[in-house]
N, C-alpha and C. Protein backbone atom coordinates (compact mmCIF):
# COMPACT_ATOMS: atom_id res chain seq x y z
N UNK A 1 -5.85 -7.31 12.32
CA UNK A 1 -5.58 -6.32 11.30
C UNK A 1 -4.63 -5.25 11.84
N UNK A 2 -4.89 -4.70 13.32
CA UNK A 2 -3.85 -3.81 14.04
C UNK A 2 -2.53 -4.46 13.88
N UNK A 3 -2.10 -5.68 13.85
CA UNK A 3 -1.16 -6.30 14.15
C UNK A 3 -0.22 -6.38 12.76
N UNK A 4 -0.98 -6.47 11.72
CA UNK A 4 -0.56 -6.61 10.42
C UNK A 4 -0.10 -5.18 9.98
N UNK A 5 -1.28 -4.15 10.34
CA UNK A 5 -0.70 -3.25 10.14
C UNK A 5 0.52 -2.66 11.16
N UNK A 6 0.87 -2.95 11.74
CA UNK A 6 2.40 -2.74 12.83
C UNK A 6 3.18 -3.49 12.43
N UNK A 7 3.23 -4.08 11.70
CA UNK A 7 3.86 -5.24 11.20
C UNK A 7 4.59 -4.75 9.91
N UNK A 8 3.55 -4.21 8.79
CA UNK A 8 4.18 -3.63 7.48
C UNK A 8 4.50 -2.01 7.94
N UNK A 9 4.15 -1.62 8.79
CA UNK A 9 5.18 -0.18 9.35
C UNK A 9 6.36 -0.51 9.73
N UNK A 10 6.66 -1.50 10.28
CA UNK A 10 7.94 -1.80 11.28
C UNK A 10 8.77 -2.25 9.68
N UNK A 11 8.12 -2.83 9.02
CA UNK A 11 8.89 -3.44 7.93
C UNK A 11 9.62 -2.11 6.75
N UNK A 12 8.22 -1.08 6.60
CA UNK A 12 8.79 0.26 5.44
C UNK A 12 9.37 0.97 6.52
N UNK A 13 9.64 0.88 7.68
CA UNK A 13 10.38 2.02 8.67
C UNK A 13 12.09 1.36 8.36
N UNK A 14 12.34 -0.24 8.93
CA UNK A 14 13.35 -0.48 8.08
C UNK A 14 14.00 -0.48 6.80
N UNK A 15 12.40 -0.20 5.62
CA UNK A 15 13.35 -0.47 4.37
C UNK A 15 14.09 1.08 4.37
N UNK A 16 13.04 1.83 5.06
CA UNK A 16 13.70 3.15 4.65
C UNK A 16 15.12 3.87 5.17
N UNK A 17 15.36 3.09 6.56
CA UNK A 17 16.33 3.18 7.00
C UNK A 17 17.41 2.59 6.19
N UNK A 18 17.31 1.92 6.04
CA UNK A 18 18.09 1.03 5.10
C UNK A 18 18.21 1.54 3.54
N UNK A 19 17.39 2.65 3.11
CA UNK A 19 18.19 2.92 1.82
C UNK A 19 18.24 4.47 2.02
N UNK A 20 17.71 4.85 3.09
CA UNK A 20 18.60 6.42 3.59
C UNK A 20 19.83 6.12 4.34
N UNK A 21 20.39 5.12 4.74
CA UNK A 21 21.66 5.31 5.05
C UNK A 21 23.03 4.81 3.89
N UNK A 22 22.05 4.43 3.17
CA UNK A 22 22.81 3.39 1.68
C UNK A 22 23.08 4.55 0.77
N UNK A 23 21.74 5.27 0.64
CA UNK A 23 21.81 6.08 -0.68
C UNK A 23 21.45 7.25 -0.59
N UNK A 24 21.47 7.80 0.82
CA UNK A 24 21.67 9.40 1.38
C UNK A 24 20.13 9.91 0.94
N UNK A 25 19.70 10.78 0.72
CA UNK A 25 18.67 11.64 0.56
C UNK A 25 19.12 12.38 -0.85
N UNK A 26 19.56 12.24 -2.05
CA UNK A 26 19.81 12.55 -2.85
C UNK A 26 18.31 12.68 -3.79
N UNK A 27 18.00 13.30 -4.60
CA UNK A 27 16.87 13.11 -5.45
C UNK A 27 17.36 12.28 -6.29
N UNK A 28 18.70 12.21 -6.88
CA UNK A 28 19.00 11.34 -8.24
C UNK A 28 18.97 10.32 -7.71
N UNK A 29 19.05 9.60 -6.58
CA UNK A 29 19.03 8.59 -6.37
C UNK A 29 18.30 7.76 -5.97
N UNK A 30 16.31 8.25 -5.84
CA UNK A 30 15.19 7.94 -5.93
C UNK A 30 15.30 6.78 -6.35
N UNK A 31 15.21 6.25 -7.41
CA UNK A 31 15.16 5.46 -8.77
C UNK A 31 15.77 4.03 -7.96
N UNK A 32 16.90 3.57 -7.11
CA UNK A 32 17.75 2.95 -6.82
C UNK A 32 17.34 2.89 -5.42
N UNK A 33 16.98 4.33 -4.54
CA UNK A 33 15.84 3.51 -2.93
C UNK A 33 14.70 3.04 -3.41
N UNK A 34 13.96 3.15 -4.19
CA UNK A 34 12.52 2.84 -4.88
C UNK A 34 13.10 1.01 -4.84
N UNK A 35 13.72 0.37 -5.78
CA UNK A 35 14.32 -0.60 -5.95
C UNK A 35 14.83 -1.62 -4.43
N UNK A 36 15.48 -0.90 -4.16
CA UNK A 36 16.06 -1.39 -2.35
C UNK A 36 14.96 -1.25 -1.26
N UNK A 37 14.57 -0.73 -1.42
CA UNK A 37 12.97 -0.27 -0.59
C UNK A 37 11.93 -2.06 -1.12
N UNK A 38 12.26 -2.16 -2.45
CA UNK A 38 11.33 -3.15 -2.82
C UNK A 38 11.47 -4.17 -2.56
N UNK A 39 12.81 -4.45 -2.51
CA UNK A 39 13.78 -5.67 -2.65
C UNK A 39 13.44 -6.15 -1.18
N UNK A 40 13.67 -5.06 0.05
CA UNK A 40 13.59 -5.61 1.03
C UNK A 40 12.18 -5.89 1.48
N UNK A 41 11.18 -5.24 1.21
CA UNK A 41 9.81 -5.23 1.80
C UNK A 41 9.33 -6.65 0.89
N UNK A 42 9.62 -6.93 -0.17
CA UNK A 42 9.20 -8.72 -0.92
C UNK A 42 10.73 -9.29 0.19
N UNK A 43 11.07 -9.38 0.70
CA UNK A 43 12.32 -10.56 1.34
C UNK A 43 11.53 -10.07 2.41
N UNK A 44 11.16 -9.65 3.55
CA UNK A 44 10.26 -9.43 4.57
C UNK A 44 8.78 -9.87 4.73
N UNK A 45 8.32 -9.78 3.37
CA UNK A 45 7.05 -10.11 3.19
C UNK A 45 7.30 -11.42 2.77
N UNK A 46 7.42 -12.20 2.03
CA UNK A 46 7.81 -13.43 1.40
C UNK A 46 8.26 -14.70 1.80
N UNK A 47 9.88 -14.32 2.24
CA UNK A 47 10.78 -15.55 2.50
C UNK A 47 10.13 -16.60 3.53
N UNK A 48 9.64 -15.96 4.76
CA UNK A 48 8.86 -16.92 5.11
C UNK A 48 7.74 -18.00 4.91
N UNK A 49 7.71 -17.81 4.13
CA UNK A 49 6.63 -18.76 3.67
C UNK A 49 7.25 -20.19 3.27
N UNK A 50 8.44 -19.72 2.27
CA UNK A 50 9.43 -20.28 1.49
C UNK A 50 10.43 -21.63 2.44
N UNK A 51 10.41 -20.96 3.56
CA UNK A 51 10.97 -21.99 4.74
C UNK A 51 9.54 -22.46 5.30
N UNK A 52 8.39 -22.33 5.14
CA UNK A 52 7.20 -23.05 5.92
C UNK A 52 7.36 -24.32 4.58
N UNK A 53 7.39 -24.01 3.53
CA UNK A 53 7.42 -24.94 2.50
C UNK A 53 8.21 -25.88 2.91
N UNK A 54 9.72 -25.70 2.89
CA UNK A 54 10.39 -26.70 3.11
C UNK A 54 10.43 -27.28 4.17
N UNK A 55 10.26 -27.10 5.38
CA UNK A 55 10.63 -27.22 6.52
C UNK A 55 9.12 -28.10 7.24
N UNK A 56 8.27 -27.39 7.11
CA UNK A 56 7.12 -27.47 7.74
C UNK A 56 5.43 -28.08 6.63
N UNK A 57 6.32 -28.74 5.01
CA UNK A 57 5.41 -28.95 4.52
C UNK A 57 3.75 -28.43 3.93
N UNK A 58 4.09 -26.87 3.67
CA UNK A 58 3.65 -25.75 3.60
C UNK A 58 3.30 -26.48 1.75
N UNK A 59 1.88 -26.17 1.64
CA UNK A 59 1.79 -26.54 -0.12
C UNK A 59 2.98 -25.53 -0.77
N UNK A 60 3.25 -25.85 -1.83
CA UNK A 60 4.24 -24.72 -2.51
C UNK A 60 3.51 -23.87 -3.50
N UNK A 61 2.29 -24.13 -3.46
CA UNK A 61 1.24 -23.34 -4.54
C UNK A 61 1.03 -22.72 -3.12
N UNK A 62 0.33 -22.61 -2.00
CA UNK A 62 0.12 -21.34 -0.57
C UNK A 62 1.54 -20.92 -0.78
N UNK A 63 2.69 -20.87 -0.70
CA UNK A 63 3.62 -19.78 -1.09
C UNK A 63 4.07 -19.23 -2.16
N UNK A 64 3.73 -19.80 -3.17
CA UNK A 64 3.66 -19.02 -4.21
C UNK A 64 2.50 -17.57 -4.27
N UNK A 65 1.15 -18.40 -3.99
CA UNK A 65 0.73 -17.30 -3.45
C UNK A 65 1.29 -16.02 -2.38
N UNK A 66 1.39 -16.52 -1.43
CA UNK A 66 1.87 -15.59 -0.11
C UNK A 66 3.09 -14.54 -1.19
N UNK A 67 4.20 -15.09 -1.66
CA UNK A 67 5.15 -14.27 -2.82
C UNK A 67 4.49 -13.23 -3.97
N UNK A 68 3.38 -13.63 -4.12
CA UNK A 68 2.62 -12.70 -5.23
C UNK A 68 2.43 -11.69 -4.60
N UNK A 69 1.96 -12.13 -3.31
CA UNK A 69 1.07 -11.22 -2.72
C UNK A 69 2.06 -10.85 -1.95
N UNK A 70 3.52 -10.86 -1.43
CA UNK A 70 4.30 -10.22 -1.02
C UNK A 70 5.43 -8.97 -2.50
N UNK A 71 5.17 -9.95 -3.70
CA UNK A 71 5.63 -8.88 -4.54
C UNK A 71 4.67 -7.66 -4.69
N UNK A 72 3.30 -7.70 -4.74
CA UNK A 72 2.32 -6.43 -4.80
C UNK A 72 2.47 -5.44 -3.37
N UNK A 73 3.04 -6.10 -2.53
CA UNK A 73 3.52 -5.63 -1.65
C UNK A 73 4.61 -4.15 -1.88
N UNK A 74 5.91 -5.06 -2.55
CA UNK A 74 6.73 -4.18 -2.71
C UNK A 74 6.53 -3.75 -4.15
N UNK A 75 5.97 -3.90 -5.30
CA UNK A 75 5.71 -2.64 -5.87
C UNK A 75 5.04 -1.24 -4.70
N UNK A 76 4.13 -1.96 -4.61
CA UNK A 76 3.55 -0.67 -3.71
C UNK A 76 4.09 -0.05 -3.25
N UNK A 77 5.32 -0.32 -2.53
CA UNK A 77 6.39 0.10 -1.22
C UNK A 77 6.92 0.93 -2.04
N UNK A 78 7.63 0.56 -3.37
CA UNK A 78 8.83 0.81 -4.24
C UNK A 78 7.95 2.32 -5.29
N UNK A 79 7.15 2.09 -4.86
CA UNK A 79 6.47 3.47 -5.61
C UNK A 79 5.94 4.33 -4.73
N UNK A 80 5.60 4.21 -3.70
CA UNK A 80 5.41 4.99 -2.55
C UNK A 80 6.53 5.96 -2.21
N UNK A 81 7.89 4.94 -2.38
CA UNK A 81 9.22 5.69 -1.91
C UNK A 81 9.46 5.93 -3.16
N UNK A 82 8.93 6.28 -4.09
CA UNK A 82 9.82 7.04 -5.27
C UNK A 82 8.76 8.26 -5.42
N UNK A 83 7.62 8.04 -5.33
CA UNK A 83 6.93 9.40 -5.38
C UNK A 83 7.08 10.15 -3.93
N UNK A 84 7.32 9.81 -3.06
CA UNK A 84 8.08 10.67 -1.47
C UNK A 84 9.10 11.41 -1.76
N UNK A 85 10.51 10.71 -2.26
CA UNK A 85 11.55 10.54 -1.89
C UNK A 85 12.15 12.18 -2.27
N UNK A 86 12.79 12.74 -1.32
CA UNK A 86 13.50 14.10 -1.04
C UNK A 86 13.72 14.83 -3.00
């Protein structure tokens, strides 16, 4: 559980880097890191699974799951950073 949780820090420490250097610290522009914040934390959380499928014969119903549960992910993320954001 320590590990998971170091895991989704290391992941919202990049999204955030990644849409404070994209989209500055602006307030109007909340709306649009909220979004990019999301985008990346479901492609972080997710894609892997997506290559266990193909590659490694992964059921495609276990990644569909793992994707659900990586999109509840980034809502979460994507509203976290919009109720924060400068």
């Amino acid at each position: 559980l320590g590990l998971w949780f170091l895991w989704s820090l290391a992941i919202a420490v990049v999204a955030a880097f990644l849409a404070t250097r994209l989209l500055g610290l602006d307030p109007n522009h909340a709306r649009a890191a909220a979004k990019l914040v999301g985008a990346v934390t479901f492609i972080a959380h997710g894609f892997g699974t997506v290559q266990e499928s193909i590659w490694m014969a992964r059921p495609w119903s276990s990644s569909a799951k793992y994707l659900l549960d990586a999109a509840l992910y980034a809502v979460g993320s994507g509203f976290v950073f919009l109720w924060l954001w400068p």
